[in-house]
N, C-alpha and C. Protein backbone atom coordinates (compact mmCIF):
# COMPACT_ATOMS: atom_id res chain seq x y z
N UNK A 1 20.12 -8.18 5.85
CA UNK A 1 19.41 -7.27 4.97
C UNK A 1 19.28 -5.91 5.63
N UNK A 2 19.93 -4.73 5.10
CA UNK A 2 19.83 -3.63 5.51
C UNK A 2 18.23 -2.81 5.10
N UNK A 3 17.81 -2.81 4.07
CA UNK A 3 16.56 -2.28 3.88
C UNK A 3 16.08 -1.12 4.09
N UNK A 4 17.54 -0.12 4.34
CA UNK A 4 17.57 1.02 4.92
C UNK A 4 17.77 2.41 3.69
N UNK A 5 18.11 1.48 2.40
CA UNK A 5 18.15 3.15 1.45
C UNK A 5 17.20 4.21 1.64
N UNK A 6 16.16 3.80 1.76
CA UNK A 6 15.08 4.87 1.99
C UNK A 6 14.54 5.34 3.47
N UNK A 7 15.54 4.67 4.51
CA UNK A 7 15.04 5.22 5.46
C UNK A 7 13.36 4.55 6.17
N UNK A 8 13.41 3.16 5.73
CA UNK A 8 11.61 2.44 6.37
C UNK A 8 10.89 3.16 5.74
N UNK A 9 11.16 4.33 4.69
CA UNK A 9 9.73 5.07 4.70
C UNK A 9 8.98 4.33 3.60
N UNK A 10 8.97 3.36 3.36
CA UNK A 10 8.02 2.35 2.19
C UNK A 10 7.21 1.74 3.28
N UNK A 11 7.28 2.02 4.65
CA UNK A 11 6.59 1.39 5.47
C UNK A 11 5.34 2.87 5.57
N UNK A 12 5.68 3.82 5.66
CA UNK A 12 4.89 4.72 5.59
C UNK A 12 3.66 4.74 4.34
N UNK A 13 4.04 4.80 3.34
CA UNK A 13 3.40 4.20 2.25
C UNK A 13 2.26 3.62 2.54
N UNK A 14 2.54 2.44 2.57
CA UNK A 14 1.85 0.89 3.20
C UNK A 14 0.71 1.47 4.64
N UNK A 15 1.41 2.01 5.56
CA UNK A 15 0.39 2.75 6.62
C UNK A 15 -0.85 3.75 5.96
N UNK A 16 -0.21 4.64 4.78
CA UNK A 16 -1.26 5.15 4.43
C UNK A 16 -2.41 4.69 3.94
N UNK A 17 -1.92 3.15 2.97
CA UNK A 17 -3.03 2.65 2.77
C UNK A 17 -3.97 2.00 3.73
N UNK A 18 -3.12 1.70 4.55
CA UNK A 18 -4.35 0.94 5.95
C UNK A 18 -5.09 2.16 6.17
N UNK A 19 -4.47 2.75 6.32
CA UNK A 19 -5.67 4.14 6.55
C UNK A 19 -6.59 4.40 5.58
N UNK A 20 -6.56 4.52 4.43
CA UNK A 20 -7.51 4.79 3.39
C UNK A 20 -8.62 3.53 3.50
N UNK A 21 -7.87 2.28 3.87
CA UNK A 21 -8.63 0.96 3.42
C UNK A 21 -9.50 0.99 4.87
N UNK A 22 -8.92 1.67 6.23
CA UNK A 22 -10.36 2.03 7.19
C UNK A 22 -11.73 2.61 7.03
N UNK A 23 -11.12 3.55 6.35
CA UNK A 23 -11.81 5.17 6.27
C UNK A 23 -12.91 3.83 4.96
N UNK A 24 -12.60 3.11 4.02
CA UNK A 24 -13.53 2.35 3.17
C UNK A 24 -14.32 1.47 4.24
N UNK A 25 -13.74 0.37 4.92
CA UNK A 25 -14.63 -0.25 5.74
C UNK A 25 -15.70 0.25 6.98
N UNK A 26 -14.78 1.41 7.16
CA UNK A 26 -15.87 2.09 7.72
C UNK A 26 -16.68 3.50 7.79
N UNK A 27 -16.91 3.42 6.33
CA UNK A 27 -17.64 4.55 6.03
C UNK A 27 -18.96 5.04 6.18
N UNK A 28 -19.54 4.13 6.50
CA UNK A 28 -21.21 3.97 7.45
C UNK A 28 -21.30 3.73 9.05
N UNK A 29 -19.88 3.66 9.40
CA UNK A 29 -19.86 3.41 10.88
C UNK A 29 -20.04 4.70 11.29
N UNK A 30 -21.08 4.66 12.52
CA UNK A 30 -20.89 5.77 13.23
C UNK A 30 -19.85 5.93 14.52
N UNK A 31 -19.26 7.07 14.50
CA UNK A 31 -18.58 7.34 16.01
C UNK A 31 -18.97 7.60 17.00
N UNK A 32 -17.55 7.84 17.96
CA UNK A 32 -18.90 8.00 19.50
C UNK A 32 -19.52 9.20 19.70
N UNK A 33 -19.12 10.27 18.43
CA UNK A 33 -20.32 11.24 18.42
C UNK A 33 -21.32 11.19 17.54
N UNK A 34 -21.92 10.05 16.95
CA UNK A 34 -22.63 9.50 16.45
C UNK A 34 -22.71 10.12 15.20
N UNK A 35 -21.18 9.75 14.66
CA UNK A 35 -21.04 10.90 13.31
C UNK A 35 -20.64 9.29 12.22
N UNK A 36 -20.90 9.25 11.13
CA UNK A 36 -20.61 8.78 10.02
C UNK A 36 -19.84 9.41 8.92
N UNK A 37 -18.79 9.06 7.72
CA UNK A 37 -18.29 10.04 7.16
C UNK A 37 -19.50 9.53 5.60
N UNK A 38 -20.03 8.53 5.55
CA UNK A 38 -20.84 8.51 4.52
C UNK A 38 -20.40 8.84 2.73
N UNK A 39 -19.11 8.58 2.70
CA UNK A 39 -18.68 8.88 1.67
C UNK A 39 -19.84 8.05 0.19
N UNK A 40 -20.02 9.03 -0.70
CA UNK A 40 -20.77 8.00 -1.80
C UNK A 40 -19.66 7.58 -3.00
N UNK A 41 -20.48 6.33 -3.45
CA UNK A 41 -19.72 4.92 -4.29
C UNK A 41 -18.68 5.82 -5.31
N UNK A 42 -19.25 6.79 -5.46
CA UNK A 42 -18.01 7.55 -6.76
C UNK A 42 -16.62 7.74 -5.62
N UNK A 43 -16.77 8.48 -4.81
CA UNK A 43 -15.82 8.64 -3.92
C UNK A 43 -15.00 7.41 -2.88
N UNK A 44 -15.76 6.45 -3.16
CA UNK A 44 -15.21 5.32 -2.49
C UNK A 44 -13.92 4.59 -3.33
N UNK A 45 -14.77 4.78 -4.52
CA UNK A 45 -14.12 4.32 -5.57
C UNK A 45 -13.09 4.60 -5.52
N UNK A 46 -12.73 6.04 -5.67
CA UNK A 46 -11.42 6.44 -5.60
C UNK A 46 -10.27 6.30 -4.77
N UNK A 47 -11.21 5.72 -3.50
CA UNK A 47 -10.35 5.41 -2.27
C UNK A 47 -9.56 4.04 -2.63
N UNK A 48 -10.37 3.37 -3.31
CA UNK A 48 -9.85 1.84 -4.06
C UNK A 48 -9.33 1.91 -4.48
N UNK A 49 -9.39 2.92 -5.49
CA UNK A 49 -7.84 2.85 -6.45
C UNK A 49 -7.16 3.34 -5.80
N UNK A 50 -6.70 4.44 -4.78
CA UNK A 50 -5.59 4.74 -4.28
C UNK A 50 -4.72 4.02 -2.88
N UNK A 51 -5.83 3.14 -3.10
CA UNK A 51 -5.28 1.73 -1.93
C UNK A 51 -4.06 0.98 -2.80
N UNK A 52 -4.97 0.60 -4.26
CA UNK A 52 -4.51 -0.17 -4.82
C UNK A 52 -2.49 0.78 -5.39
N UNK A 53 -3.26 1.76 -5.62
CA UNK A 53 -1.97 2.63 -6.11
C UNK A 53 -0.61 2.64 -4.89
N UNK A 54 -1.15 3.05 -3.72
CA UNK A 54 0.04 2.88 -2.72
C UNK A 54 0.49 2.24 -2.57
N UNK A 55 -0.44 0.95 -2.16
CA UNK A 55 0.52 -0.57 -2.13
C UNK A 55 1.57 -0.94 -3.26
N UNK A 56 1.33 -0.53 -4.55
CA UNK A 56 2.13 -0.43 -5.55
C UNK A 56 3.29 0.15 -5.69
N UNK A 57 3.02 1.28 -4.91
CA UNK A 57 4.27 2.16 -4.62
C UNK A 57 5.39 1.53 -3.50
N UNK A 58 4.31 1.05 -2.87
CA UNK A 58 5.35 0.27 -1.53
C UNK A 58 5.81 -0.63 -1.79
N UNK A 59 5.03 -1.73 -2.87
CA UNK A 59 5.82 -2.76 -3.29
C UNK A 59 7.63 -2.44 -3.96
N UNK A 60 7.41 -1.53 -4.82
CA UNK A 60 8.16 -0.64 -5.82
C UNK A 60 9.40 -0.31 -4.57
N UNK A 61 8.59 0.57 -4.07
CA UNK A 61 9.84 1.16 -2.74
C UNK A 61 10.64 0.10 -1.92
N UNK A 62 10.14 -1.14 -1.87
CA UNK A 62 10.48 -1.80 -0.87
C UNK A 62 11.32 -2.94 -1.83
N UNK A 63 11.13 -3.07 -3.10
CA UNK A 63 11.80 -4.20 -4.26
C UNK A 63 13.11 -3.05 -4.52
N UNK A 64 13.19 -1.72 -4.41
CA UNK A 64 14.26 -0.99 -5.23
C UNK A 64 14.83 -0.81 -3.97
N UNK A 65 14.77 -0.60 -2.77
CA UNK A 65 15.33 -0.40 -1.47
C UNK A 65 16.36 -1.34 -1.44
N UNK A 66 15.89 -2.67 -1.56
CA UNK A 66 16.69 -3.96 -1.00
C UNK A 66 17.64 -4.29 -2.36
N UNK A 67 17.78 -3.73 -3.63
CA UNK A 67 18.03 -3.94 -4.91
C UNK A 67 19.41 -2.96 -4.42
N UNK A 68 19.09 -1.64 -4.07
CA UNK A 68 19.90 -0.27 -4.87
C UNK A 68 21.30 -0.63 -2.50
N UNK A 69 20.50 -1.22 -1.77
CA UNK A 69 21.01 -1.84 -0.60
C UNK A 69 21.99 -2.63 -0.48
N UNK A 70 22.04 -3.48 -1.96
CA UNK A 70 22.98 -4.61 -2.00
C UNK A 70 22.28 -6.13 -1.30
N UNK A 71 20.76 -6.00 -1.07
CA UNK A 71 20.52 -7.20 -0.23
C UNK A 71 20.05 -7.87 -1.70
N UNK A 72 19.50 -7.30 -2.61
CA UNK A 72 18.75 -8.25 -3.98
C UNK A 72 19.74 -8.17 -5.10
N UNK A 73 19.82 -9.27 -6.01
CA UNK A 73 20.84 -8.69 -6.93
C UNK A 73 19.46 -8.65 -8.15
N UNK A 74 19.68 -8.36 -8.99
CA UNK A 74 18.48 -7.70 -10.26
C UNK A 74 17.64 -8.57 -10.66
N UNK A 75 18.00 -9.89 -10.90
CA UNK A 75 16.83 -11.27 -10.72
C UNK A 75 16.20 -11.41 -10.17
N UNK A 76 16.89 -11.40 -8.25
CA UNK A 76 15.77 -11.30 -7.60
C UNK A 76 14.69 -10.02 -7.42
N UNK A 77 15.27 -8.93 -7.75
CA UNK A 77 14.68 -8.06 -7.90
C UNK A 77 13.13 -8.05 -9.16
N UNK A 78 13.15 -8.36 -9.98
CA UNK A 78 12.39 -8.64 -10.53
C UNK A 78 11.78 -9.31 -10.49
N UNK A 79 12.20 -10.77 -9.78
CA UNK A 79 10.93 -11.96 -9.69
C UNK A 79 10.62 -11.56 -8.42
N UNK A 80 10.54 -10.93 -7.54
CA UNK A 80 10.20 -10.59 -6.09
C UNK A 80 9.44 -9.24 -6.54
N UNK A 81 9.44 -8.66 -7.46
CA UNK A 81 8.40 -7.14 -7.88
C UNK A 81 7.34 -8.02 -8.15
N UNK A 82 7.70 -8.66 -9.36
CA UNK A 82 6.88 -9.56 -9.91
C UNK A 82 5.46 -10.23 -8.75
N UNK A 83 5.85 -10.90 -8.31
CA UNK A 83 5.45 -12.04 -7.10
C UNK A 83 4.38 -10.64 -6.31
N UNK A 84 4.98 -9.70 -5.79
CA UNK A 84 4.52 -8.96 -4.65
C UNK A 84 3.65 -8.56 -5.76
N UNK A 85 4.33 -7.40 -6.52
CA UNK A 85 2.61 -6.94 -7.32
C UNK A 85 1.49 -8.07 -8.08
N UNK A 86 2.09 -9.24 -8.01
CA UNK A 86 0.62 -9.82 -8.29
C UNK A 86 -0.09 -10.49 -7.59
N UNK A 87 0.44 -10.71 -5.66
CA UNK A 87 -0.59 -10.47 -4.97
C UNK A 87 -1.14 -9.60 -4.60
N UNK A 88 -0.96 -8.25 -5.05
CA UNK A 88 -1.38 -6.87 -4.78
C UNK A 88 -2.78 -7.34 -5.87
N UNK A 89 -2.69 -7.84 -7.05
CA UNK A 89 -3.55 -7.79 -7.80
C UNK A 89 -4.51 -8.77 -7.64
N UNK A 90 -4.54 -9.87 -6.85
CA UNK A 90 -5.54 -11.21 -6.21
C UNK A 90 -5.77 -11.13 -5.36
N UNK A 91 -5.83 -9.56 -4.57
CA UNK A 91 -6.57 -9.05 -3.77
C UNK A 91 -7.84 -8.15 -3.78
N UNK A 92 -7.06 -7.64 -4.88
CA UNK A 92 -8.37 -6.54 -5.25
C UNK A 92 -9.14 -7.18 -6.24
């Protein structure tokens, strides 16, 4: 499996959301300059959905990568979108 049309960058994607999904778990944590970012629930919110949105994108990036690669042929392509975005969705 080459997985290379896009260059890994669906892995980038995916990193951004770990990052967003920190910045949520730890939004009352203080640092070692005893700083908090204290974001409020409207603004958190939004962080949720754009967790949920990236991973979507990465799923997407990473099902059309291996499709447009020659590693998936269009069946699997679809039941493997399928599959990934709906554990994206029995997570959140």
């Amino acid at each position: 499996m080459s997985g290379g049309h896009f260059n890994y960058d669906q892995y980038k994607i995916g990193m951004i959301a770990d990052e967003i999904q920190l910045l949520i778990d730890n939004n009352h944590v203080k640092n070692e300059w005893d700083h908090a970012n204290n974001y409020s629930n409207e603004t958190i919110a939004e962080f949720k959905k754009a967790v949920v949105l990236l991973r979507t994108a990465q799923v997407h990036a990473q099902r059309i990568d291996w499709l447009v690669s020659g590693d998936d042929g269009e069946d699997t392509f679809h039941e493997r979108l399928k599959r990934d975005l709906s554990e994206i969705c029995n997570k959140e």
